[in-house]
Protein backbone atom coordinates (compact mmCIF):
# COMPACT_ATOMS: atom_id res chain seq x y z
CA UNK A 1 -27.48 -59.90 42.80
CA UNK A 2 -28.21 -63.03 41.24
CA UNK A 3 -26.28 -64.68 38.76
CA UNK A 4 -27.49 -68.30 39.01
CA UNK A 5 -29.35 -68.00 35.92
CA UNK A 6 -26.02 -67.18 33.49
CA UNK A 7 -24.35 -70.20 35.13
CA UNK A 8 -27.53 -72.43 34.31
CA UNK A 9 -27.16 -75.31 31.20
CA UNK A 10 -30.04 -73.98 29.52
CA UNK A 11 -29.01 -70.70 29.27
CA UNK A 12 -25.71 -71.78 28.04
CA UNK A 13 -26.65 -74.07 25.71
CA UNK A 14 -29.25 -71.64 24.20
CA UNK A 15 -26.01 -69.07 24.05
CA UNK A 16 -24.51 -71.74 22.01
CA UNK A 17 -27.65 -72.12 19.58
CA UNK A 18 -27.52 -68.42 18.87
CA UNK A 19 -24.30 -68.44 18.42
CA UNK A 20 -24.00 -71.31 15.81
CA UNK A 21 -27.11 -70.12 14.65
CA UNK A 22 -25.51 -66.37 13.24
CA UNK A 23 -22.08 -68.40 11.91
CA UNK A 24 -24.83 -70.05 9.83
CA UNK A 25 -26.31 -66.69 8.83
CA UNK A 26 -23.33 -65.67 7.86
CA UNK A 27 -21.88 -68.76 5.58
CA UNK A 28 -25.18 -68.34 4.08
CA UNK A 29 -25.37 -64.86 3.00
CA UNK A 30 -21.53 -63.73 2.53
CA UNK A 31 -20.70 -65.07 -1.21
CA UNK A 32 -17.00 -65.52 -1.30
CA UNK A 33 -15.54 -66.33 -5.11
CA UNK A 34 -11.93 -68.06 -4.76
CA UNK A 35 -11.14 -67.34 -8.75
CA UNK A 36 -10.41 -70.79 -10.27
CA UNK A 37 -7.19 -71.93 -11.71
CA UNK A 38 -8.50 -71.00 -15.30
CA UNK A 39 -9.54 -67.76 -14.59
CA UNK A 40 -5.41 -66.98 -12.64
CA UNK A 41 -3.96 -68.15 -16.20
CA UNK A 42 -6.31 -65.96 -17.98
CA UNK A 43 -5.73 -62.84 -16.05
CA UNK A 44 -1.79 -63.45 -16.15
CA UNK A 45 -1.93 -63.43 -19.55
CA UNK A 46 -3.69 -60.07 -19.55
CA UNK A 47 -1.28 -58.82 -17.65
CA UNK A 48 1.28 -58.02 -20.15
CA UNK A 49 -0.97 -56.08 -22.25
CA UNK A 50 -2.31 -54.00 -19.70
CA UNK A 51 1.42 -52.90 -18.64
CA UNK A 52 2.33 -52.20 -22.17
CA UNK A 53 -1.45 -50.20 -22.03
CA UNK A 54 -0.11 -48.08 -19.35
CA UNK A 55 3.32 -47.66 -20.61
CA UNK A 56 1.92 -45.83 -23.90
CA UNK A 57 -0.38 -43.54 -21.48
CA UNK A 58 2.74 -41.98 -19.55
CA UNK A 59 4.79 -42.22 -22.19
CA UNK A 60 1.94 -39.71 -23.91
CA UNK A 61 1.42 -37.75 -20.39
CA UNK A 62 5.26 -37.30 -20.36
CA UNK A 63 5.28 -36.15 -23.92
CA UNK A 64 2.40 -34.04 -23.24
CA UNK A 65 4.32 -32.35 -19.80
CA UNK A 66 7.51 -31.60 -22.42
CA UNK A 67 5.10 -29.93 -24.55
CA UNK A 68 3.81 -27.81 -21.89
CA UNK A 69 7.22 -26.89 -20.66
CA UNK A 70 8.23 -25.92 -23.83
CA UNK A 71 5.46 -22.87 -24.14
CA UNK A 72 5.47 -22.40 -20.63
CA UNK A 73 6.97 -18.79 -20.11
CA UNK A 74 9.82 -19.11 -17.47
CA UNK A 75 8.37 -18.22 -13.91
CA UNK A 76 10.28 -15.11 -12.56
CA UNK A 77 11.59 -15.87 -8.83
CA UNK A 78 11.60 -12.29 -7.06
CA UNK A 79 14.10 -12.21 -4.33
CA UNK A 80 12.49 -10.15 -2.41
CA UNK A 81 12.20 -11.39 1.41
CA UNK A 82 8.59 -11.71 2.74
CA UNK A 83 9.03 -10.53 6.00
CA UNK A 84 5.59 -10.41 8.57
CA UNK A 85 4.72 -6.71 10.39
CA UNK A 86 5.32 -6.38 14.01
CA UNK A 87 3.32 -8.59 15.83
CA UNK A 88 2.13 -7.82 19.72
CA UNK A 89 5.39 -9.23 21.06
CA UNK A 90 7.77 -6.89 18.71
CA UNK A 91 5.55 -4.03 19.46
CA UNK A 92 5.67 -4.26 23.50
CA UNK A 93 9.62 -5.35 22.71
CA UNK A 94 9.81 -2.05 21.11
CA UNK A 95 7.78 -0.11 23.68
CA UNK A 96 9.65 -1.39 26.63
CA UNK A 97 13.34 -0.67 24.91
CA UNK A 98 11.41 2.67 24.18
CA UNK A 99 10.82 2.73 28.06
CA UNK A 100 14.65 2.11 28.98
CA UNK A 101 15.78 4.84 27.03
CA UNK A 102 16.65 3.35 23.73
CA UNK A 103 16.38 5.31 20.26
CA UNK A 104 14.43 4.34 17.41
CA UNK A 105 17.70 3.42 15.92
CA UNK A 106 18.67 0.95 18.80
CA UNK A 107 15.31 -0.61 18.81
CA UNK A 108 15.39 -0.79 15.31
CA UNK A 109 18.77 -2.96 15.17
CA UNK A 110 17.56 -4.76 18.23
CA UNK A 111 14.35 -6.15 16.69
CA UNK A 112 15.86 -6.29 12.86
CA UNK A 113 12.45 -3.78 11.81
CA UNK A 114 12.48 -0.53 9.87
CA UNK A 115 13.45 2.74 11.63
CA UNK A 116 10.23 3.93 9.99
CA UNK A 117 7.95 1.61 11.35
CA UNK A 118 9.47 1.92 14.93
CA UNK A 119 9.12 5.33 14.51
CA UNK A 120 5.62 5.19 13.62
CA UNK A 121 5.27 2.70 16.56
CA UNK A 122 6.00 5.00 19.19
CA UNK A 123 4.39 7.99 17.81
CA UNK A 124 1.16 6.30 17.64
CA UNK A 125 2.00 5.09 20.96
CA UNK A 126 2.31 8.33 22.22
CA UNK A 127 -0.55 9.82 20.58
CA UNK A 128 -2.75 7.22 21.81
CA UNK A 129 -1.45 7.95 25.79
CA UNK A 130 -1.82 11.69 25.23
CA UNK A 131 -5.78 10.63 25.16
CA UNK A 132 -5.62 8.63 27.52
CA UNK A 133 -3.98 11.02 30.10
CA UNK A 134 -6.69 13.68 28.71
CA UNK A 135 -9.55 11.67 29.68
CA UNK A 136 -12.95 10.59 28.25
CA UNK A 137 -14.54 14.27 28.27
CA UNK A 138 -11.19 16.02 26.66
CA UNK A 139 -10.62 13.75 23.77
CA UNK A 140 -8.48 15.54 21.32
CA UNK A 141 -10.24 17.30 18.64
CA UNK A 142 -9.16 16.93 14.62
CA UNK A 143 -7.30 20.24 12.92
CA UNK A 144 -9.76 22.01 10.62
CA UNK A 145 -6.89 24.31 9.48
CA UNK A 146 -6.41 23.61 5.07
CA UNK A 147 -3.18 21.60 5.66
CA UNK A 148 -4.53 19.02 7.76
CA UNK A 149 -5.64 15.12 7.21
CA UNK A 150 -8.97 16.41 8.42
CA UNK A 151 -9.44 19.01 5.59
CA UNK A 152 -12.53 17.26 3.80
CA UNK A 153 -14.69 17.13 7.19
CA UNK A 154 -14.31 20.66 7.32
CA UNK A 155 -15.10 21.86 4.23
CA UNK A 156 -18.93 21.55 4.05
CA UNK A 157 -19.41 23.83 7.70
CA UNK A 158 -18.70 27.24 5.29
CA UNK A 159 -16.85 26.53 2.62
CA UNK A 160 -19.60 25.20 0.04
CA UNK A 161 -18.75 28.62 -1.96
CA UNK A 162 -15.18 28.13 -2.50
CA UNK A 163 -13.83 27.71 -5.79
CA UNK A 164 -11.28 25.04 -4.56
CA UNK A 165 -11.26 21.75 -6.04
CA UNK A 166 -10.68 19.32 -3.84
């Protein structure tokens, strides 16, 4: 590859040219105002009356935020302790405790959750396993007897003559 023509005096020197050239560009266009001695003096002695400006604006803002305190009604703090749900690791926690031999009691204490919601955890748990074991063509079927959750969904096979209000 040939370099011989970066290393020759005219390209250099025409490097040089363009170079000077944009500095020139640049002084030219680029308007740079050094403020004059008169105009520091002047905007010293605005200073002071622009502080004492400011100082009457948060001394009104800070009357203004008393004011607003004052008919503020007080903000109740519950002390009630947000707590989140069981997330995927508590659950298979729970389920593998469940596994061991544990009792909703001792998984309860163990993972500082209700004995409800463990409860609940395992019985869906089991439910859902139940249909799994059953298979794809045996899925469980819903209750249609009066006492069930699926009581509505079985009302309009014969029942549209019944008195009943749901």
């Amino acid at each position: 590859m040939a370099v011989d023509w970066i290393l020759s005096p005219v390209t250099q020197c025409g490097l040089v040219a363009a170079a000077l050239g944009f500095v020139l560009y640049l002084i030219c266009t680029v308007k740079v105002r050094v403020p004059s001695a008169g105009s520091r003096t002047a905007t010293r002695q605005a200073a002071p009356a622009e502080i004492g400006e400011l100082q009457k604006c948060l001394a009104e803002l800070d009357a203004r935020q008393r004011e607003t305190e004052q008919h503020a009604l007080p903000l109740e703090v519950s002390a009630v302790q947000v707590r989140p749900g069981m997330n995927l690791s508590r659950r298979s926690q729970a389920l593998r405790l469940h596994r061991r031999g544990e009792t909703p009691e001792q998984i309860a204490c163990a993972l500082a959750a209700p004995t409800a919601e463990v409860r609940l955890l395992l019985k869906i748990h089991r439910i859902v396993m139940d249909q799994a074991a059953r298979g794809p063509e045996r899925r469980m079927k819903l209750n249609s007897e009066p006492d069930s959750a699926d009581m509505f969904s079985s009302a309009g096979k014969g029942d549209r003559g019944s008195s009943e209000s749901i």
